[in-house]
Protein backbone atom coordinates (compact mmCIF):
# COMPACT_ATOMS: atom_id res chain seq x y z
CA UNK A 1 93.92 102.28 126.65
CA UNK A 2 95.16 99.32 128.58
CA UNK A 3 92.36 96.55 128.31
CA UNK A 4 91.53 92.27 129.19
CA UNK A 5 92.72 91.47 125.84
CA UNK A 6 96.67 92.96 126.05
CA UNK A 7 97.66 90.81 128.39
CA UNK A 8 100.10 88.88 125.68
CA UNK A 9 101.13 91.91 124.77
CA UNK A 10 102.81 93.18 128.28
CA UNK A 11 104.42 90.16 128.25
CA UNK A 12 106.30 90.87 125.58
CA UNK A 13 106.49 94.40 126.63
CA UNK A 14 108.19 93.49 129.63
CA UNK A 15 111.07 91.26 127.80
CA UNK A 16 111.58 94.26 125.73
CA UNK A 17 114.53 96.17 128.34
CA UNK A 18 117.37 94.69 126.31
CA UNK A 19 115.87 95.63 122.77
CA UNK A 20 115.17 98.92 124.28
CA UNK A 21 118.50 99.04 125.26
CA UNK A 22 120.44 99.70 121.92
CA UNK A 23 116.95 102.03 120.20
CA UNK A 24 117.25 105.58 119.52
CA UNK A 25 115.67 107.84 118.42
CA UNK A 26 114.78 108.63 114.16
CA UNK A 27 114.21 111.97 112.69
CA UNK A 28 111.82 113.53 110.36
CA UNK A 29 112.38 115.13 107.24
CA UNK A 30 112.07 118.79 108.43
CA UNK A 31 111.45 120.15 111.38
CA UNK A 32 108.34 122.38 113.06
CA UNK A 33 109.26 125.83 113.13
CA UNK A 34 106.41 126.93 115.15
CA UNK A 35 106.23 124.05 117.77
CA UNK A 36 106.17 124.25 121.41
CA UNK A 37 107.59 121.98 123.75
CA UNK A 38 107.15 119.54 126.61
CA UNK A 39 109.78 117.95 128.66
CA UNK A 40 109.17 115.18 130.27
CA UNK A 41 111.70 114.02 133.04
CA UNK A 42 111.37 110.23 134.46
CA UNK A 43 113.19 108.77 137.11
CA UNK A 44 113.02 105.40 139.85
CA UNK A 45 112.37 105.39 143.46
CA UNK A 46 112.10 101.61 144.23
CA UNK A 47 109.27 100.09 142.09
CA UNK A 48 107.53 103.16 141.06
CA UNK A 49 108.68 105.98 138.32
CA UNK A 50 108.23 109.47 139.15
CA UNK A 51 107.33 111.72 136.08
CA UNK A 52 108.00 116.01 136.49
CA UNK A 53 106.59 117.89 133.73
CA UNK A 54 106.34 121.89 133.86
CA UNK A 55 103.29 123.27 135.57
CA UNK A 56 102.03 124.66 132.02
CA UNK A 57 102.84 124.21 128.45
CA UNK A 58 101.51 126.28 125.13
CA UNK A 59 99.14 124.17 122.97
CA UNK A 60 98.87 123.72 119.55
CA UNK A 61 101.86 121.48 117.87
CA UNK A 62 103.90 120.43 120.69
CA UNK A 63 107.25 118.68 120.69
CA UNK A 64 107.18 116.44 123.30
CA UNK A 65 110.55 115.00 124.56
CA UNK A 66 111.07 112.16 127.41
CA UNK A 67 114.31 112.08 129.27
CA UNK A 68 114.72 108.58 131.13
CA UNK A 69 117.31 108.75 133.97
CA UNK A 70 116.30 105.31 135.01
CA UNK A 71 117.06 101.67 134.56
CA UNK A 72 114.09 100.23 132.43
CA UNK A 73 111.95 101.82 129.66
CA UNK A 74 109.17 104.67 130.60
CA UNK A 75 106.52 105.50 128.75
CA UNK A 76 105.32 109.09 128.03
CA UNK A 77 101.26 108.66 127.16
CA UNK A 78 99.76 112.11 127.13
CA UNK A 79 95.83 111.82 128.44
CA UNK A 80 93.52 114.56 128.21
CA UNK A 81 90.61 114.95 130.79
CA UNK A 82 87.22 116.83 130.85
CA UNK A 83 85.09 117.67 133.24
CA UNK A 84 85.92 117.52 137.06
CA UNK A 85 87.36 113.79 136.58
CA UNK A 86 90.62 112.78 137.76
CA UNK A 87 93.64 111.37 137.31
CA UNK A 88 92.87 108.19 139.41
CA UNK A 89 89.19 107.97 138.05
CA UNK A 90 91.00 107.73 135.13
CA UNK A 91 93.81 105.35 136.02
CA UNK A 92 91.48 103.28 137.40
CA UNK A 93 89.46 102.77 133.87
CA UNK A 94 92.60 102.77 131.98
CA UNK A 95 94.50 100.27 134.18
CA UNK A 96 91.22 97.97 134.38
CA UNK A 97 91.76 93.77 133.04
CA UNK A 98 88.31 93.77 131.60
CA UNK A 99 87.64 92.74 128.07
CA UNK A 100 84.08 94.64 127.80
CA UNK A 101 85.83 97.94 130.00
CA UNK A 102 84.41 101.09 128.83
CA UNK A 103 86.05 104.27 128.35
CA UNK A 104 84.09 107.12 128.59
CA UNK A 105 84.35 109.99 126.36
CA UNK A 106 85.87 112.08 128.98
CA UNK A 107 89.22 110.43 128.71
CA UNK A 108 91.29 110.89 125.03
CA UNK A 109 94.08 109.57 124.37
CA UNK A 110 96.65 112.37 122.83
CA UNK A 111 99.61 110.80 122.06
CA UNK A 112 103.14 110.96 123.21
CA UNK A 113 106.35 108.16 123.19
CA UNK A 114 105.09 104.49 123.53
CA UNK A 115 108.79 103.77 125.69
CA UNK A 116 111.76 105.77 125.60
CA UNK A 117 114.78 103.49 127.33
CA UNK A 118 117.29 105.03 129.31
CA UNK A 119 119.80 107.56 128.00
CA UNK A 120 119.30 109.38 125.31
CA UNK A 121 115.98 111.63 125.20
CA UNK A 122 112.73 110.54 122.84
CA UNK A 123 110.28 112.41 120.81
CA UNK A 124 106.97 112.73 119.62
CA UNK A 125 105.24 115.79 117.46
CA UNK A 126 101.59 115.89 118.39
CA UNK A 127 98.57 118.69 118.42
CA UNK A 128 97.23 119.31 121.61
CA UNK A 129 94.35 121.42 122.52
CA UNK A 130 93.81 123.33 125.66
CA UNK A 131 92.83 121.11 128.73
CA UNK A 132 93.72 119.82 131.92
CA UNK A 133 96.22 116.69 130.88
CA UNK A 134 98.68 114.07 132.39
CA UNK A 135 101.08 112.18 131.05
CA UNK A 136 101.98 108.57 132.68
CA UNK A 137 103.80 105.51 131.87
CA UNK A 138 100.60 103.42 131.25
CA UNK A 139 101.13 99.69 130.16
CA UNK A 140 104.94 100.35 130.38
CA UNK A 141 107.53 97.43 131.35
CA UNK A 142 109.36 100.10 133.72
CA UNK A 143 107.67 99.48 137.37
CA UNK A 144 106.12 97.07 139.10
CA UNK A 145 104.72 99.45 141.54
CA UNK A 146 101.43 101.99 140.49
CA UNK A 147 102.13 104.05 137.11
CA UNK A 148 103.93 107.24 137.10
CA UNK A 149 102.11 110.14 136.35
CA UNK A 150 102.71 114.41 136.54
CA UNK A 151 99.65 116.84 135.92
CA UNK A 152 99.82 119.35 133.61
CA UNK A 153 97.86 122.13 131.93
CA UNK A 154 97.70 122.92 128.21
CA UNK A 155 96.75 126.48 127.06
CA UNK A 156 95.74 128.03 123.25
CA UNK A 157 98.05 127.35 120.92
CA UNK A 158 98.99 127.80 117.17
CA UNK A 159 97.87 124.14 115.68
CA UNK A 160 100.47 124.01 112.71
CA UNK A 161 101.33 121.39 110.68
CA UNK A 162 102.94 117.94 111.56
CA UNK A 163 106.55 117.64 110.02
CA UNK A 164 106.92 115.49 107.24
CA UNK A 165 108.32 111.69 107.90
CA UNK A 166 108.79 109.58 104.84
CA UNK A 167 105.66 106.49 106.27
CA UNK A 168 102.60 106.79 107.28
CA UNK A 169 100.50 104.46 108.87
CA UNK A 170 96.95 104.92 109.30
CA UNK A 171 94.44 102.86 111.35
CA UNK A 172 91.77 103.77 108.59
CA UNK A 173 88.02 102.75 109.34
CA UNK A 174 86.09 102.01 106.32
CA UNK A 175 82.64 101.40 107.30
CA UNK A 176 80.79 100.46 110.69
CA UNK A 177 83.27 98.39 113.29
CA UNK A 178 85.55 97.56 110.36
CA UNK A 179 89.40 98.85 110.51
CA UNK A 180 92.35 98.46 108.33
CA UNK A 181 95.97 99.25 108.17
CA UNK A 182 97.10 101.19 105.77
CA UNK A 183 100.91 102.11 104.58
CA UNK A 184 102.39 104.57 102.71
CA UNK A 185 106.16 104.33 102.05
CA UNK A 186 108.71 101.81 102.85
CA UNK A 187 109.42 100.13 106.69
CA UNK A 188 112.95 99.63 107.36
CA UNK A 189 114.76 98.37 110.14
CA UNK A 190 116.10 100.86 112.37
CA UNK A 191 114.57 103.79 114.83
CA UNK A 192 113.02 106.02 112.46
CA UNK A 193 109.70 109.21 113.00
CA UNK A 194 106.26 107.71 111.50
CA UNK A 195 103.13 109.45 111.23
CA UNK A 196 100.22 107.84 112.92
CA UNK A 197 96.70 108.61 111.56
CA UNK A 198 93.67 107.53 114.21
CA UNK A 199 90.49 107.38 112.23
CA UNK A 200 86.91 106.16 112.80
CA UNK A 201 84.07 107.34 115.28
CA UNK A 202 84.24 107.56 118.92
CA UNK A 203 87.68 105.06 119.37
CA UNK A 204 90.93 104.90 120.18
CA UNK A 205 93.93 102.85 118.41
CA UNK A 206 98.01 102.27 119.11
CA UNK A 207 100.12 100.53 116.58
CA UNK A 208 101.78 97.13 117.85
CA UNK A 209 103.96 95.62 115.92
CA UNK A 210 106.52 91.96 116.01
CA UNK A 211 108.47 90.14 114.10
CA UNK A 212 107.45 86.53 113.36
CA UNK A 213 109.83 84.13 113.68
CA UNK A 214 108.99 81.54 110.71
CA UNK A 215 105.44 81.44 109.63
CA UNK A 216 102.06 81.72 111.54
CA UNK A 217 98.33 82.24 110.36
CA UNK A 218 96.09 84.98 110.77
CA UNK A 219 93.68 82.47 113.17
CA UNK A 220 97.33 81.68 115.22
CA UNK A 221 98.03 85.43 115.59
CA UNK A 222 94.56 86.16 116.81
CA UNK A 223 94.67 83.58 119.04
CA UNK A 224 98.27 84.48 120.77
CA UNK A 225 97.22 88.01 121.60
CA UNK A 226 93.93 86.84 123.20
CA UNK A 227 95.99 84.55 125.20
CA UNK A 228 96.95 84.61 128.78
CA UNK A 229 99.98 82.21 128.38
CA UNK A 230 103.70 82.49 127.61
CA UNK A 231 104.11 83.61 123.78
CA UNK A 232 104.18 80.93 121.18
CA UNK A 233 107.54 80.23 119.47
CA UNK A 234 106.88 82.22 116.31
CA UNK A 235 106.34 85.72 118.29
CA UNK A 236 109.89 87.05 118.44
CA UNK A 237 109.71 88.67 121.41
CA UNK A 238 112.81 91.07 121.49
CA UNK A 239 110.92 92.72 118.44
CA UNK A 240 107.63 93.93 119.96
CA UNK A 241 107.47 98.13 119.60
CA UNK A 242 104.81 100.30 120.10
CA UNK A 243 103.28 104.00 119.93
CA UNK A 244 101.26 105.69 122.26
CA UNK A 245 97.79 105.42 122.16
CA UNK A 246 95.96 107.72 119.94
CA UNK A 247 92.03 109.04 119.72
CA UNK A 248 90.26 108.90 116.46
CA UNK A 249 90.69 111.80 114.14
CA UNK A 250 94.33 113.10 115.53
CA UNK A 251 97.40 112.67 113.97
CA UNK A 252 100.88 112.49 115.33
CA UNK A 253 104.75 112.08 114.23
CA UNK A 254 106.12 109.43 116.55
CA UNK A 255 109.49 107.09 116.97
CA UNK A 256 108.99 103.81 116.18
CA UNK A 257 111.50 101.03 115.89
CA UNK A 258 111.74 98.21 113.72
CA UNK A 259 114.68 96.02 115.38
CA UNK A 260 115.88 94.31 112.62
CA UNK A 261 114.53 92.72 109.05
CA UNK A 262 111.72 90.28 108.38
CA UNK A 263 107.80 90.25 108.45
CA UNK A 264 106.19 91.90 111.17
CA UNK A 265 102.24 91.70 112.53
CA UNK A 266 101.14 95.00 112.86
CA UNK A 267 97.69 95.12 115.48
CA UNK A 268 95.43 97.60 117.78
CA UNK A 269 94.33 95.30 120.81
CA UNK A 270 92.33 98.74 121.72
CA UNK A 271 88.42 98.10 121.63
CA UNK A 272 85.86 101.08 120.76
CA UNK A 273 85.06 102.53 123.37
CA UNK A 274 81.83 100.79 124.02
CA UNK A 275 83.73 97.88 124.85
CA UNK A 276 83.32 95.76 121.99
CA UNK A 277 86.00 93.54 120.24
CA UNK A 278 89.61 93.90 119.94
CA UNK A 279 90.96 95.97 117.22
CA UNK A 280 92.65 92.92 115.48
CA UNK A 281 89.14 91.61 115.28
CA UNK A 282 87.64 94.01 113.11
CA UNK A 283 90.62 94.08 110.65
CA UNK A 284 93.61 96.15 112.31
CA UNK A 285 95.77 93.29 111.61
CA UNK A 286 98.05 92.36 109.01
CA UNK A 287 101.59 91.60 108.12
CA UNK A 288 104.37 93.84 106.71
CA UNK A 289 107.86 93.35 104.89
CA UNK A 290 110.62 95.64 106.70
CA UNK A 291 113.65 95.92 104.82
């Protein structure tokens, strides 16, 4: 969730309105015949979003689908809780600037739209099990005021199977606090429905993505999304994109836009949850051609 190191990253999540602006929304190859749905209604009141969601929603593969009525981007992260915690013991982990931040296994991270901009609806395909949930525009661009949020409970549901979407891209874990990116099929410009694989033990992991403008090292890249300053020249801001975040061992089929041609970074600035490193530390960092 929302950690020390990202604070590069809102940056450029804030300059993203007019990129947001002109995205839609992809398809997948076939549709889920057995999925149930979520919608997810945003709209403004000043500086703070207000999120309705229906009291209750079947489990198992879920469509989820974010209608903005507002003026900037919303994000629809789905959160899953245990216990007797709530949502503002949560909020107040996920929102914390910390670099070593924790976050305990009572909070997962299930998926959802990363930002949906105003207009035309968004979304996502994920699995949900049964539990007491919220979904909230965490990390978003779209208020300056506290996150939006709306509670929600998830009953038993059929699991089912993902629909098909022509890449992948999987946040593989290979041994002990190592991580990789792996790709299967071709990027291309565009809105477009990816599946996002979360693997390793006891984590968490979003995909980030920009364009580079020119060239820039692996040490320069590491080093701009550590930072605290304005981004350097050869981040091209307009371009940054984003899923929701995900927990290790769930798949799900979300929208993901690629705004125009060129090489890309792709990075997790998510830690374990033990509060170690970055992500793009430990190898979830690397470039990619989109066509």
């Amino acid at each position: 969730m929302r950690k020390g190191h990202t604070t590069l990253i809102w940056t450029m999540v804030a300059l993203l309105v007019p990129a947001l602006a002109v995205a839609g929304c992809g398809k997948s190859k076939k549709k889920s015949t057995a999925a149930s749905t979520l919608d997810v209604t945003v709209s403004e009141s000043g500086k703070s979003a207000k999120y309705s969601v229906p009291s209750s929603v079947k489990g198992g593969l879920v469509r989820v689908t974010i209608a903005n009525h507002g003026k900037a981007p919303h994000a629809a992260q789905l959160v899953r809780l245990e216990g007797n915690h709530t949502v503002q013991d949560a909020l107040k982990i996920i929102n914390s600037q910390s670099n070593n931040t924790k976050v305990p296994n009572w909070i997962h991270g299930e998926g959802g739209v990363g930002a949906a901009p105003p207009g035309a609806p968004v979304s996502a395909t994920v699995v949900l099990p049964a539990g007491k949930y919220f979904v909230a525009d965490l990390g978003g661009p779209g208020s300056s005021g506290p996150p939006g949020y709306a509670e929600f409970t998830v009953t038993s549901g059929p699991s089912g199977s993902l629909p098909s979407t022509p890449t992948t891209i999987t946040a593989a874990n290979p041994s002990k606090d190592k991580y990789k990116w792996e790709v299967s099929g071709s990027l291309k410009s565009g809105a477009s429905d990816l599946t996002f694989v979360s693997k390793g033990k006891n984590t968490i992991h979003f995909i980030g993505a920009f364009r580079l403008n020119g060239n820039a090292s692996k040490e320069q890249v590491i080093k701009a999304l550590k930072s605290n300053g304005k981004p350097p020249s050869f981040v091209d801001t307009s371009s940054f994109a984003n899923t929701a975040v995900l927990d290790s061992g769930k798949s799900d089929v979300t929208p993901f836009r690629f705004s125009k041609p060129g090489k890309y970074v792709l990075f997790c600035p998510l830690s374990d949850r033990d509060g170690r490193k970055p992500h793009f530390e430990e190898g979830l960092l690397t470039t990619v051609d989109v066509k």
